[in-house]
N, C-alpha and C. Protein backbone atom coordinates (compact mmCIF):
# COMPACT_ATOMS: atom_id res chain seq x y z
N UNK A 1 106.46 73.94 79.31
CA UNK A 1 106.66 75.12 78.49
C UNK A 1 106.66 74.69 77.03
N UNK A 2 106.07 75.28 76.28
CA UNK A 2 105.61 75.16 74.95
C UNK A 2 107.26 75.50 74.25
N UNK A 3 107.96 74.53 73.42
CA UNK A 3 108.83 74.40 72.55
C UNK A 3 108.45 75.31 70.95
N UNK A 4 109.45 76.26 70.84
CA UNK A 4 109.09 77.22 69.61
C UNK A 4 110.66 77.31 68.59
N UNK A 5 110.66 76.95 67.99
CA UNK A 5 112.03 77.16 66.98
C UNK A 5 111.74 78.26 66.11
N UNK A 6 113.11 78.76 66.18
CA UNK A 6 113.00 80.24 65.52
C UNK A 6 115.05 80.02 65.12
N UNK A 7 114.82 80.10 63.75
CA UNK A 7 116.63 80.01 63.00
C UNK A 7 116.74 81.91 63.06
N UNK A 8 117.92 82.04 63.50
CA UNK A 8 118.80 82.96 63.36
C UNK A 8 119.61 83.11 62.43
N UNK A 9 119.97 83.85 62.04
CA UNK A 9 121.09 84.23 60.70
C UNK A 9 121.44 84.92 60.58
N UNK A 10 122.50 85.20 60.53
CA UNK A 10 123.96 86.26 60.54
C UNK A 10 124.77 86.10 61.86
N UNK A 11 124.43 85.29 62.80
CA UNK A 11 125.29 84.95 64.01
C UNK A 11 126.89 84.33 63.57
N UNK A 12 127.86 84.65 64.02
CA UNK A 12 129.12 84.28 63.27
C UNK A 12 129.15 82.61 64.81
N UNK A 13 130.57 82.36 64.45
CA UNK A 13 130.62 81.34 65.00
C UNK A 13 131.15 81.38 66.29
N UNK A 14 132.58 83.09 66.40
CA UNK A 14 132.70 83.29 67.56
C UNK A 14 131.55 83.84 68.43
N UNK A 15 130.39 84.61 68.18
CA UNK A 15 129.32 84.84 68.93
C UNK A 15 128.88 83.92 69.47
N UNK A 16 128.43 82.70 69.19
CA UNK A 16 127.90 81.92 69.61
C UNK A 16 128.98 81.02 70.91
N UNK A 17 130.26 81.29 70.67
CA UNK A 17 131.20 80.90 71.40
C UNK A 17 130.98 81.46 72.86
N UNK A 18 131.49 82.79 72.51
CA UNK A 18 131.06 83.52 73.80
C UNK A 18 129.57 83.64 74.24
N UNK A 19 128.86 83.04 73.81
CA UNK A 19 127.09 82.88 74.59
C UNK A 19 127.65 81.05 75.24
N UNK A 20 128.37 80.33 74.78
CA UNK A 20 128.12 79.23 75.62
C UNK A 20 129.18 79.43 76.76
N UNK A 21 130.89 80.03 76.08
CA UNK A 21 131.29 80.31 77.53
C UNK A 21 130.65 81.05 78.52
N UNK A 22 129.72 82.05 78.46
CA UNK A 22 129.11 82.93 79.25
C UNK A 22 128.17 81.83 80.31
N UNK A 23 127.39 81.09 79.33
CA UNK A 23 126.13 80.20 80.10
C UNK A 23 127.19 78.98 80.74
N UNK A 24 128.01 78.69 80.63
CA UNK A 24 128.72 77.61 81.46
C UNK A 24 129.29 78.07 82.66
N UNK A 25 129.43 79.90 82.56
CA UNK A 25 130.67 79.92 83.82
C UNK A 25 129.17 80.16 84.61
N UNK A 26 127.90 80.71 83.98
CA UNK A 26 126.81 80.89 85.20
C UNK A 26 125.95 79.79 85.55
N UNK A 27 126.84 78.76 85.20
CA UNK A 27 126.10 77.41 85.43
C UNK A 27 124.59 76.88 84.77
N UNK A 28 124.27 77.73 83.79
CA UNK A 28 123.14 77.16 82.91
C UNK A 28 123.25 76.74 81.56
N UNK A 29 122.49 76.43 80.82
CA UNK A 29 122.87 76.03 79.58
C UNK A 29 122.42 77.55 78.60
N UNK A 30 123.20 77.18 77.47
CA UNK A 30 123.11 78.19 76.35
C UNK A 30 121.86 78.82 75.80
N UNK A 31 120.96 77.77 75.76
CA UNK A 31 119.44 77.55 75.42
C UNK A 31 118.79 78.41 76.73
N UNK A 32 119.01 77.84 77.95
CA UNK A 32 118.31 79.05 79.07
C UNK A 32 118.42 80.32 78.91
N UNK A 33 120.15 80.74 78.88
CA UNK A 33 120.80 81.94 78.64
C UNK A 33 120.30 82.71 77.69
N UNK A 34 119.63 82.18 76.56
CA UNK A 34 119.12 82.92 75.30
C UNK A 34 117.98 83.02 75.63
N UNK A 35 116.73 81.90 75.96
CA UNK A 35 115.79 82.44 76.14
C UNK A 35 115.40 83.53 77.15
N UNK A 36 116.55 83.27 78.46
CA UNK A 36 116.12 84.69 79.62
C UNK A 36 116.50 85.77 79.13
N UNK A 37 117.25 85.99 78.25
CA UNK A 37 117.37 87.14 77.49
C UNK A 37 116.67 87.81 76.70
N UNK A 38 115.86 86.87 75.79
CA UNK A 38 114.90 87.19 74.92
C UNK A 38 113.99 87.84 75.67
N UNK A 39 113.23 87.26 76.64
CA UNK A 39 112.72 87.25 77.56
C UNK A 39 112.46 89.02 78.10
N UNK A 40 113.78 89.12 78.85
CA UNK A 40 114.15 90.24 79.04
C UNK A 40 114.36 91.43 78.12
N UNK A 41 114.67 91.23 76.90
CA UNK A 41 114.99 92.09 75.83
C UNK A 41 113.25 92.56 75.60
N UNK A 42 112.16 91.34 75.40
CA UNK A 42 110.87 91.69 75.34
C UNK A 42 110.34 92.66 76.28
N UNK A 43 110.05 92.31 77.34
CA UNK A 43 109.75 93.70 78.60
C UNK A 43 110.22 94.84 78.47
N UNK A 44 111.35 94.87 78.10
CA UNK A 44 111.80 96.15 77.81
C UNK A 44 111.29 96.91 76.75
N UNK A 45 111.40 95.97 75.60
CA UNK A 45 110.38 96.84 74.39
C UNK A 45 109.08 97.24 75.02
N UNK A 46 108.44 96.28 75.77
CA UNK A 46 106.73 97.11 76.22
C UNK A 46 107.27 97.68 76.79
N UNK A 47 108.34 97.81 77.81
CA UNK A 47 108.23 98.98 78.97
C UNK A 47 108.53 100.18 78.11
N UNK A 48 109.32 100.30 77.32
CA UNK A 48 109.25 101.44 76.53
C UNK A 48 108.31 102.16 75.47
N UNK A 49 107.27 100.99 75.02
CA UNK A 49 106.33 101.25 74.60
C UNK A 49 105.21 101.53 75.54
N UNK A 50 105.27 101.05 76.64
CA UNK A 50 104.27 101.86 77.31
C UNK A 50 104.72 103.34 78.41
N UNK A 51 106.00 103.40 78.57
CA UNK A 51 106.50 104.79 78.61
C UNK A 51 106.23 106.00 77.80
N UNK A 52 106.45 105.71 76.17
CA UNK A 52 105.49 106.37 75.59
C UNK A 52 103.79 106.98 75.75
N UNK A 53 103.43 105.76 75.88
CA UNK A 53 102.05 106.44 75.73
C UNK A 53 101.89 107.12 77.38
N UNK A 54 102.39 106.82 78.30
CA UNK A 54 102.59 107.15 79.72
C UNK A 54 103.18 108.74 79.79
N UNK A 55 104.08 109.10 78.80
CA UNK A 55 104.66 110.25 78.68
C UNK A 55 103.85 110.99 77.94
N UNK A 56 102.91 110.56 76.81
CA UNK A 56 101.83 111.43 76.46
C UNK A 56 100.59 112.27 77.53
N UNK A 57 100.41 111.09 78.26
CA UNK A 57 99.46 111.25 78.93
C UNK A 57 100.43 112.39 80.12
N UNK A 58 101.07 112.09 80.48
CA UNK A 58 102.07 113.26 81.31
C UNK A 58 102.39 114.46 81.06
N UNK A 59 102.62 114.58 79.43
CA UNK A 59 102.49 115.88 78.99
C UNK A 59 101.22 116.82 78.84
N UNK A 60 100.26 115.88 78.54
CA UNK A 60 99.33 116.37 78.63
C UNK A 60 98.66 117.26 79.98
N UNK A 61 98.72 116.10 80.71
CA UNK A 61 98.36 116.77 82.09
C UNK A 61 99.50 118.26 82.99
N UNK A 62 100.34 117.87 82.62
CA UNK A 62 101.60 119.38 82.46
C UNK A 62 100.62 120.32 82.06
N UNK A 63 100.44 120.28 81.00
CA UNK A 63 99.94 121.22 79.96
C UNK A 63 98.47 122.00 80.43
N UNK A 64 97.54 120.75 80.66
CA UNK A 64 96.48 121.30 81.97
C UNK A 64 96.73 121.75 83.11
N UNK A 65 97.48 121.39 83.39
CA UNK A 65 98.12 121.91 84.74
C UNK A 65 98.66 123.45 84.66
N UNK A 66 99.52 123.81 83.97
CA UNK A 66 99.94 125.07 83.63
C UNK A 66 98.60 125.93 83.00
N UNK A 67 97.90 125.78 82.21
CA UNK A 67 96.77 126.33 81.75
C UNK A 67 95.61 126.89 83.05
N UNK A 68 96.23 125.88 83.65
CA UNK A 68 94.83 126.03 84.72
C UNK A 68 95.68 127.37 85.91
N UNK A 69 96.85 127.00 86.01
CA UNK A 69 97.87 128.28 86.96
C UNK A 69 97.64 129.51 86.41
N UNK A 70 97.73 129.70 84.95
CA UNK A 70 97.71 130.57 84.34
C UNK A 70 95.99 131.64 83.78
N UNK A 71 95.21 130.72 84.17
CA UNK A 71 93.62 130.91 84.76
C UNK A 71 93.57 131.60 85.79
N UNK A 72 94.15 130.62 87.31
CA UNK A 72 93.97 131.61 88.09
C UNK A 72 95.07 132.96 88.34
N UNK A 73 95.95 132.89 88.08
CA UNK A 73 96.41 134.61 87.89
C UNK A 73 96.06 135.35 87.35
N UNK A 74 95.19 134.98 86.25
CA UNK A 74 94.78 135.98 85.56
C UNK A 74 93.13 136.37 86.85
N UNK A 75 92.87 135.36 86.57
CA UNK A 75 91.65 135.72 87.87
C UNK A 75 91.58 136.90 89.14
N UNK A 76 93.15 136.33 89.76
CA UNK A 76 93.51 137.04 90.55
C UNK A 76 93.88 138.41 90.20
N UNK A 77 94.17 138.60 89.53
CA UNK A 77 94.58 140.17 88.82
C UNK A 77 92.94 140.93 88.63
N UNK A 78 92.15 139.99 87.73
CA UNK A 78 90.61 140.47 87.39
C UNK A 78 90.30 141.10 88.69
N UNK A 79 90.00 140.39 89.77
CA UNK A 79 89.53 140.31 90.98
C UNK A 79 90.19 141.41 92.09
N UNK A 80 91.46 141.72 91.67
CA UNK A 80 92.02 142.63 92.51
C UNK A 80 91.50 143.86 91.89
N UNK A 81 91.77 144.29 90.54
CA UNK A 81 91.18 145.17 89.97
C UNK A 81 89.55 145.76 90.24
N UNK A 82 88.40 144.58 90.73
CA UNK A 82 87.51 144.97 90.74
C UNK A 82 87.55 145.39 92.12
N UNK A 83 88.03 144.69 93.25
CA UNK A 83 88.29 144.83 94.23
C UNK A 83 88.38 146.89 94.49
N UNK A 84 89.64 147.11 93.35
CA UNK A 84 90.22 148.54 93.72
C UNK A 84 89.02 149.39 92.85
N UNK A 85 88.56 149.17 92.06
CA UNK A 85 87.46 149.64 91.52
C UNK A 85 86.16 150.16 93.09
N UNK A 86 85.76 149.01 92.88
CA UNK A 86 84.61 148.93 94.30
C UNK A 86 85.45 150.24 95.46
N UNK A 87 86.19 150.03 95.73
CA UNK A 87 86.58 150.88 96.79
C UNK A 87 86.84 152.05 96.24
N UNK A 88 87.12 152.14 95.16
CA UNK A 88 87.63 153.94 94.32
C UNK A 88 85.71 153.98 94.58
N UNK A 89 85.08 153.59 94.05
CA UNK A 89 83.44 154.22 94.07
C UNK A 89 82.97 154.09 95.59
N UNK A 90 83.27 153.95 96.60
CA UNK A 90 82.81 153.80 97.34
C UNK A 90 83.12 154.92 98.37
N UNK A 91 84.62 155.43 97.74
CA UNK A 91 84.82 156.59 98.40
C UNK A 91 84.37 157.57 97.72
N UNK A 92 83.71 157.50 96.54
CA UNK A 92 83.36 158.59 95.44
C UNK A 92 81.92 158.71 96.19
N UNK A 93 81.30 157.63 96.46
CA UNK A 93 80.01 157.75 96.60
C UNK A 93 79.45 158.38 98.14
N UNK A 94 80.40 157.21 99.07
CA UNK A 94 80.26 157.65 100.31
C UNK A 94 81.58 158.63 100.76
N UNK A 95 81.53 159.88 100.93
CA UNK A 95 82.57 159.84 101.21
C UNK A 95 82.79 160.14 102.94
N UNK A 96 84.45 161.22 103.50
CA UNK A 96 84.13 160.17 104.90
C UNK A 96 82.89 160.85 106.04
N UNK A 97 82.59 159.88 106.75
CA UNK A 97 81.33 160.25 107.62
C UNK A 97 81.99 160.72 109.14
N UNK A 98 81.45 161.27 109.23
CA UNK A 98 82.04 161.75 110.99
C UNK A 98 81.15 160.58 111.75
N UNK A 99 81.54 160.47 112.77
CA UNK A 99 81.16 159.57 113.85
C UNK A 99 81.59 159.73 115.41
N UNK A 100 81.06 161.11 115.85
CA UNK A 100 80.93 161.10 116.95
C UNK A 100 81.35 160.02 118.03
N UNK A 101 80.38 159.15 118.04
CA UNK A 101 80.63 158.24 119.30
C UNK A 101 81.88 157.46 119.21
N UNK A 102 82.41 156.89 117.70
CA UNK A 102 83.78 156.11 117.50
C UNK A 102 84.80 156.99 118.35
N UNK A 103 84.61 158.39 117.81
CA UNK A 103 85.80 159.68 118.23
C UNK A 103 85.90 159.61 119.82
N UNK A 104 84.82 159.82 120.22
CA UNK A 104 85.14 159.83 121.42
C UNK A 104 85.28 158.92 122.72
N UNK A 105 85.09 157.70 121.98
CA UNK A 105 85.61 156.43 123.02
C UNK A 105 87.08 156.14 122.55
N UNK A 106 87.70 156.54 121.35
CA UNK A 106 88.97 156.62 120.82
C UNK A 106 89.89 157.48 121.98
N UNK A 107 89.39 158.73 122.09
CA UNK A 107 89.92 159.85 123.16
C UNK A 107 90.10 159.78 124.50
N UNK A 108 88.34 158.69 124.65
CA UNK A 108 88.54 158.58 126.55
C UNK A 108 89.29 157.20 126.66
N UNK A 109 90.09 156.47 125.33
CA UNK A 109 91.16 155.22 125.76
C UNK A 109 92.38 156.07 125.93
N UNK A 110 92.50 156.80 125.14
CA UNK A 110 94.10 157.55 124.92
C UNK A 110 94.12 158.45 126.41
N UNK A 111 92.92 158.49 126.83
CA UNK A 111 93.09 159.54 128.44
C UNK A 111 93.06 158.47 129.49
N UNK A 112 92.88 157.28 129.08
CA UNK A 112 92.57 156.43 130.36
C UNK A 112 91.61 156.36 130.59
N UNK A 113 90.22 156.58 130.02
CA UNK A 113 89.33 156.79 131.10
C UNK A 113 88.67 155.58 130.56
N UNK A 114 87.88 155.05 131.65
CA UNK A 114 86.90 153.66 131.01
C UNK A 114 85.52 153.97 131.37
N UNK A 115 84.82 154.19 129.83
CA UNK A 115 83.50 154.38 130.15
C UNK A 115 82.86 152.85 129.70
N UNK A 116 83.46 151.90 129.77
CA UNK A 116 82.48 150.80 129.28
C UNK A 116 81.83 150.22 130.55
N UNK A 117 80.73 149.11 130.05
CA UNK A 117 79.85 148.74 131.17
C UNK A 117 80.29 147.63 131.29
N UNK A 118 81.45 147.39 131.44
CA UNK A 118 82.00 146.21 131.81
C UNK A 118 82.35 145.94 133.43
N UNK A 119 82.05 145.52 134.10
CA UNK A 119 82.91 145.98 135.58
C UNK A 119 84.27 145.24 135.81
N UNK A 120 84.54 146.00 136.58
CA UNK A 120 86.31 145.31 136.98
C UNK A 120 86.10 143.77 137.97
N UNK A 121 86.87 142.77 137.54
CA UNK A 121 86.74 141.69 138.86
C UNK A 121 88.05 141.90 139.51
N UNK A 122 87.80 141.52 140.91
CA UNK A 122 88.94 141.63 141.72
C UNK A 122 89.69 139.89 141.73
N UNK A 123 90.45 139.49 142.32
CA UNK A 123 91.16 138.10 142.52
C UNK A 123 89.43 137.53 143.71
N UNK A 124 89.44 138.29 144.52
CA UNK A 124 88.34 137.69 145.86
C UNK A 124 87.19 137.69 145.20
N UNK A 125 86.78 137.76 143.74
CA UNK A 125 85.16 137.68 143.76
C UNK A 125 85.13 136.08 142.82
N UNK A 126 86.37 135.80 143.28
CA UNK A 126 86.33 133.87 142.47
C UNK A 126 86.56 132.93 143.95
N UNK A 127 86.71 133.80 145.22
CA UNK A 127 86.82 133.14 146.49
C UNK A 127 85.66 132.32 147.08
């Protein structure tokens, strides 16, 4: 590992006290103790610097995200509207038709009667 000196200043004398009692009771030296710290203190600055730009990009996509919800409701509203449109003209245009044959296969269900050409199977015609 590459050796780097770097002087500190403004450290009092009890600070430095309590960094060597600290690194003695965890069984390393003072010098380890500072650099895994440094160490650690660094990551954290990127992790927070790249939380930032991570939270941009998050807001952003929020922001598309809601834009795009707010697209389709409006869509959906357009679409229902034309929907009720189409059907207001459709009864304007067509309006209602009689239909004989619907009417009266409607009548011979409600009487029971079966005029379809379907035939009945019994249980014995699978024997």
């Amino acid at each position: 590992m590459k050796t780097v000196r770097k002087d500190i200043r403004g450290l009092d004398e009890q600070t430095l006290n309590v960094i060597e009692d600290y690194a003695r009771k965890q069984g390393v030296t003072s010098n380890e103790l500072l650099r895994e710290l440094i160490i650690d203190y660094a990551k954290r600055i990127q992790e927070i610097e790249s939380s930032k730009i991570l939270h941009a990009y998050i807001d952003d996509l929020i922001s598309a995200n809601n834009e795009l919800i707010q697209t389709q409701n409006q869509n959906t509203l357009v679409i229902g509207k034309l929907a009720k449109t189409i059907i207001e003209r459709l009864d304007f245009y067509l309006p209602e038709m009689d239909t004989p044959d619907v009417e009266e296969k409607t009548k011979s269900r409600q009487k029971g009667e079966n005029n379809s050409s379907v035939p009945e199977l019994n249980s014995t015609d699978f024997e």
